[in-house]
Protein backbone atom coordinates (compact mmCIF):
# COMPACT_ATOMS: atom_id res chain seq x y z
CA UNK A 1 -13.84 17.13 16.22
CA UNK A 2 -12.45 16.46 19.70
CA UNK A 3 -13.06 12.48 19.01
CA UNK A 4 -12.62 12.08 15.65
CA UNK A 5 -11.02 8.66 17.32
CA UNK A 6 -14.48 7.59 18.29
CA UNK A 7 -16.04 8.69 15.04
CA UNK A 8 -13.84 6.68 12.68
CA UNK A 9 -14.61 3.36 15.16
CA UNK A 10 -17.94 4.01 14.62
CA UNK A 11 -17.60 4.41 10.64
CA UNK A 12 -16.04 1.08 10.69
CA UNK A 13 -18.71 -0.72 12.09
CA UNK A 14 -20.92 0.71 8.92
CA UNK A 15 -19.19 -1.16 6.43
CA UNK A 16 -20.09 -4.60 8.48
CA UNK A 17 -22.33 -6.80 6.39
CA UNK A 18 -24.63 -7.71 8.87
CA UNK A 19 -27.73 -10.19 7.84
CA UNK A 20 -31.19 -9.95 8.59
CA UNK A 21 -31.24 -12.35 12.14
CA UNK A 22 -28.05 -10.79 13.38
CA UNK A 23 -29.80 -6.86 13.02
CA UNK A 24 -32.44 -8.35 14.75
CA UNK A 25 -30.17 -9.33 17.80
CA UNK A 26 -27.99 -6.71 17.64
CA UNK A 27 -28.22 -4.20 20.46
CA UNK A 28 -26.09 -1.27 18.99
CA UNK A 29 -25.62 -0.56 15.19
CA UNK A 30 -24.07 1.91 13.10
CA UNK A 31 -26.87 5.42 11.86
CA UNK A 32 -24.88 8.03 10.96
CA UNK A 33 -20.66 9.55 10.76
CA UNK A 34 -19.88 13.11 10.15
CA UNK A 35 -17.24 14.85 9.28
CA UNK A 36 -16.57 18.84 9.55
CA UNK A 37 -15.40 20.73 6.37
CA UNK A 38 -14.60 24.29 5.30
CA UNK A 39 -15.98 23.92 1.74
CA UNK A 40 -19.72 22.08 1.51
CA UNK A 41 -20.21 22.13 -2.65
CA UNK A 42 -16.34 20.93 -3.08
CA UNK A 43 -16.80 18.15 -0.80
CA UNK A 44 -20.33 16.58 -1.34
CA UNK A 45 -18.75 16.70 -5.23
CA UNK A 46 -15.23 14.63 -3.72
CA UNK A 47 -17.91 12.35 -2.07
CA UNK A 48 -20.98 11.94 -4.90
CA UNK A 49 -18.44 12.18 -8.21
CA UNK A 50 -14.87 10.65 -6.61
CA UNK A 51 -16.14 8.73 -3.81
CA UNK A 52 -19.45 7.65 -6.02
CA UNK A 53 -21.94 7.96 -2.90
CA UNK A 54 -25.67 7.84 -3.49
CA UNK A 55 -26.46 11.99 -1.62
CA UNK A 56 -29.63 11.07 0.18
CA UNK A 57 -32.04 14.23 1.02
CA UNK A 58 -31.18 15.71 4.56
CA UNK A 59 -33.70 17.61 6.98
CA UNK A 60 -32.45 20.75 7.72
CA UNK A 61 -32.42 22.46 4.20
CA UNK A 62 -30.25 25.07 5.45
CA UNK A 63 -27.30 24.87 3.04
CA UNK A 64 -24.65 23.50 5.62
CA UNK A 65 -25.08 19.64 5.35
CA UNK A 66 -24.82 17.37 2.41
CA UNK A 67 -25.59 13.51 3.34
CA UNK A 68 -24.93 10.33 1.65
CA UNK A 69 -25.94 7.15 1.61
CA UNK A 70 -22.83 5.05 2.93
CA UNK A 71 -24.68 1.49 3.65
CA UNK A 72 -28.22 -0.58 3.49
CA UNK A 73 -29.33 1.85 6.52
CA UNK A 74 -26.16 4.18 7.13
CA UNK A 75 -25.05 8.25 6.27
CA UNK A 76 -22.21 10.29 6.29
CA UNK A 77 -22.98 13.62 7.02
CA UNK A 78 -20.92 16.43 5.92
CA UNK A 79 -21.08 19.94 8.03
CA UNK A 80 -19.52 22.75 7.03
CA UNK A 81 -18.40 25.55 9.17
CA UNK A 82 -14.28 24.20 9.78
CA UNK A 83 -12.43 26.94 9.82
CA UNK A 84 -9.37 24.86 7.76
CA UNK A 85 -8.42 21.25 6.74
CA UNK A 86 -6.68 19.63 9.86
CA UNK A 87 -4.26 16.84 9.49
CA UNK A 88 -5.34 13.49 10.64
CA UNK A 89 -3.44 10.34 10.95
CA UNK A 90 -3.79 7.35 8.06
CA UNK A 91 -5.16 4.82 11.00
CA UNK A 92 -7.77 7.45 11.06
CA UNK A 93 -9.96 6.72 8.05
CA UNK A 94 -12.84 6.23 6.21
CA UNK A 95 -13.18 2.92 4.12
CA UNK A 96 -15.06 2.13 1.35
CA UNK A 97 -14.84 -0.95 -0.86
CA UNK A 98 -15.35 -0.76 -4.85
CA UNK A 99 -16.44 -4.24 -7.39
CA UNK A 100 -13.05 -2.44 -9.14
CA UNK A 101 -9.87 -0.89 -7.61
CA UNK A 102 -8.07 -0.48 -11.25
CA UNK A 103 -11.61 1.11 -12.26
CA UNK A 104 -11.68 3.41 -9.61
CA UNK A 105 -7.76 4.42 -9.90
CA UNK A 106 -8.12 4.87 -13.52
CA UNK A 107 -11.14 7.58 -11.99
CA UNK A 108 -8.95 9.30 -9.97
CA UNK A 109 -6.05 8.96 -12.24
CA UNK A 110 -8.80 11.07 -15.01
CA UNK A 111 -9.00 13.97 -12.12
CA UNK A 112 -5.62 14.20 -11.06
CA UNK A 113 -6.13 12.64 -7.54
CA UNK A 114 -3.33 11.33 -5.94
CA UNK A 115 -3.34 7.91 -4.39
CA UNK A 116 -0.85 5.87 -1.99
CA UNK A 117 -0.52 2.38 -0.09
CA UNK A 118 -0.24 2.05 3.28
CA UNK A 119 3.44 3.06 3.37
CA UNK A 120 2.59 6.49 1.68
CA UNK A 121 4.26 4.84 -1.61
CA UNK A 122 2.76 6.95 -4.11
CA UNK A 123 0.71 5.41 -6.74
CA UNK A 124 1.17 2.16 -5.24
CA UNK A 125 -1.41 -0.49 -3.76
CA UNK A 126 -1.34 -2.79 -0.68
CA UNK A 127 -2.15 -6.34 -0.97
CA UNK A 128 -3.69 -7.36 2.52
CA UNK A 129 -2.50 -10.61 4.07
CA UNK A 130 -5.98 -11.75 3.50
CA UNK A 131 -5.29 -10.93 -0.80
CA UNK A 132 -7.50 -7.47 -0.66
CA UNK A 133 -5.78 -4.96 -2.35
CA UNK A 134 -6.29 -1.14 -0.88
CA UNK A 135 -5.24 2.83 -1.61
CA UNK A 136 -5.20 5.31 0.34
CA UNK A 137 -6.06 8.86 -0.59
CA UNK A 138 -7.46 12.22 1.72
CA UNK A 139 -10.41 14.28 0.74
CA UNK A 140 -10.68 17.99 0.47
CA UNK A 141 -10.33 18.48 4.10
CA UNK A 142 -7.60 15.88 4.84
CA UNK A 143 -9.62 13.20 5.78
CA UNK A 144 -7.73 9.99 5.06
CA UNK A 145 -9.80 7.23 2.88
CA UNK A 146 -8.93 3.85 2.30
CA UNK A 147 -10.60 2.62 -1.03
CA UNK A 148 -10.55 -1.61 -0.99
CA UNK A 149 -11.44 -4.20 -3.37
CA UNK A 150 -13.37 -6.84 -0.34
CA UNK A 151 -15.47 -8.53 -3.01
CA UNK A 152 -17.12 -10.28 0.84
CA UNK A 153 -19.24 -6.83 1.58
CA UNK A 154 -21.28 -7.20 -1.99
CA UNK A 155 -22.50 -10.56 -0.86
């Protein structure tokens, strides 16, 4: 997980909406994050019940990856073998944007996950300058996630 810097960059560029001529020109895009967690089953259930990901059959079929379908041609993998949940900084993160933040807060409101804004204001959301609103919350492992409403990646 020494550059778990590098890894979140890369995540970014996943959730780019990029049309048909511009993948065509493109000379580098996005395949694959992964992320490294202690607990496999509780985490591919944060991702596929919390997170809503499609999980996507994997390879391997050795019991220690779980992968999910994070864009038209994009995965997270999930590993396990950490030996504990590390603390990461907030400007490292995951985001994924949802048709409906209040439907997706009143989901993790129904499981007891907490949720902040940018500030760490509990419970709270942050309206971007550009009007999207965003949470933040951390799965099993710590990783930060920032959960948006950009209506512009469904087009």
């Amino acid at each position: 997980m020494k550059k778990i810097h590098l890894f979140f960059f890369l995540f970014s560029l996943s959730a780019m909406t990029l049309n048909a001529q511009e993948n065509k020109n493109a000379t580098v895009l996005a395949n694959h994050q992964a992320i490294y967690v202690v607990d496999l089953k509780k985490a591919a259930n944060f991702y596929a019940s919390i997170i809503g990901l499609q999980q996507v059959d994997e390879p391997f079929k050795i019991g220690k990856h779980a992968w999910f379908k994070t864009g038209p041609h994009t995965t997270l993998h999930i590993i396990l073998g950490a030996d504990k949940p590390r603390e990461y900084f907030k400007n490292n993160h995951m985001c994924f944007s949802v048709r409906s933040l209040e439907n997706f807060i009143a989901k993790l409101d129904q499981n007891h996950i907490s949720y902040e804004d940018v500030k760490g204001q509990k419970s709270a959301i942050t309206t971007r300058v550009d009007g999207v609103k965003q949470i933040w919350l951390q799965d099993p492992d710590n990783y930060w996630i920032e959960i948006n409403n950009d209506s512009s990646v469904f087009q």
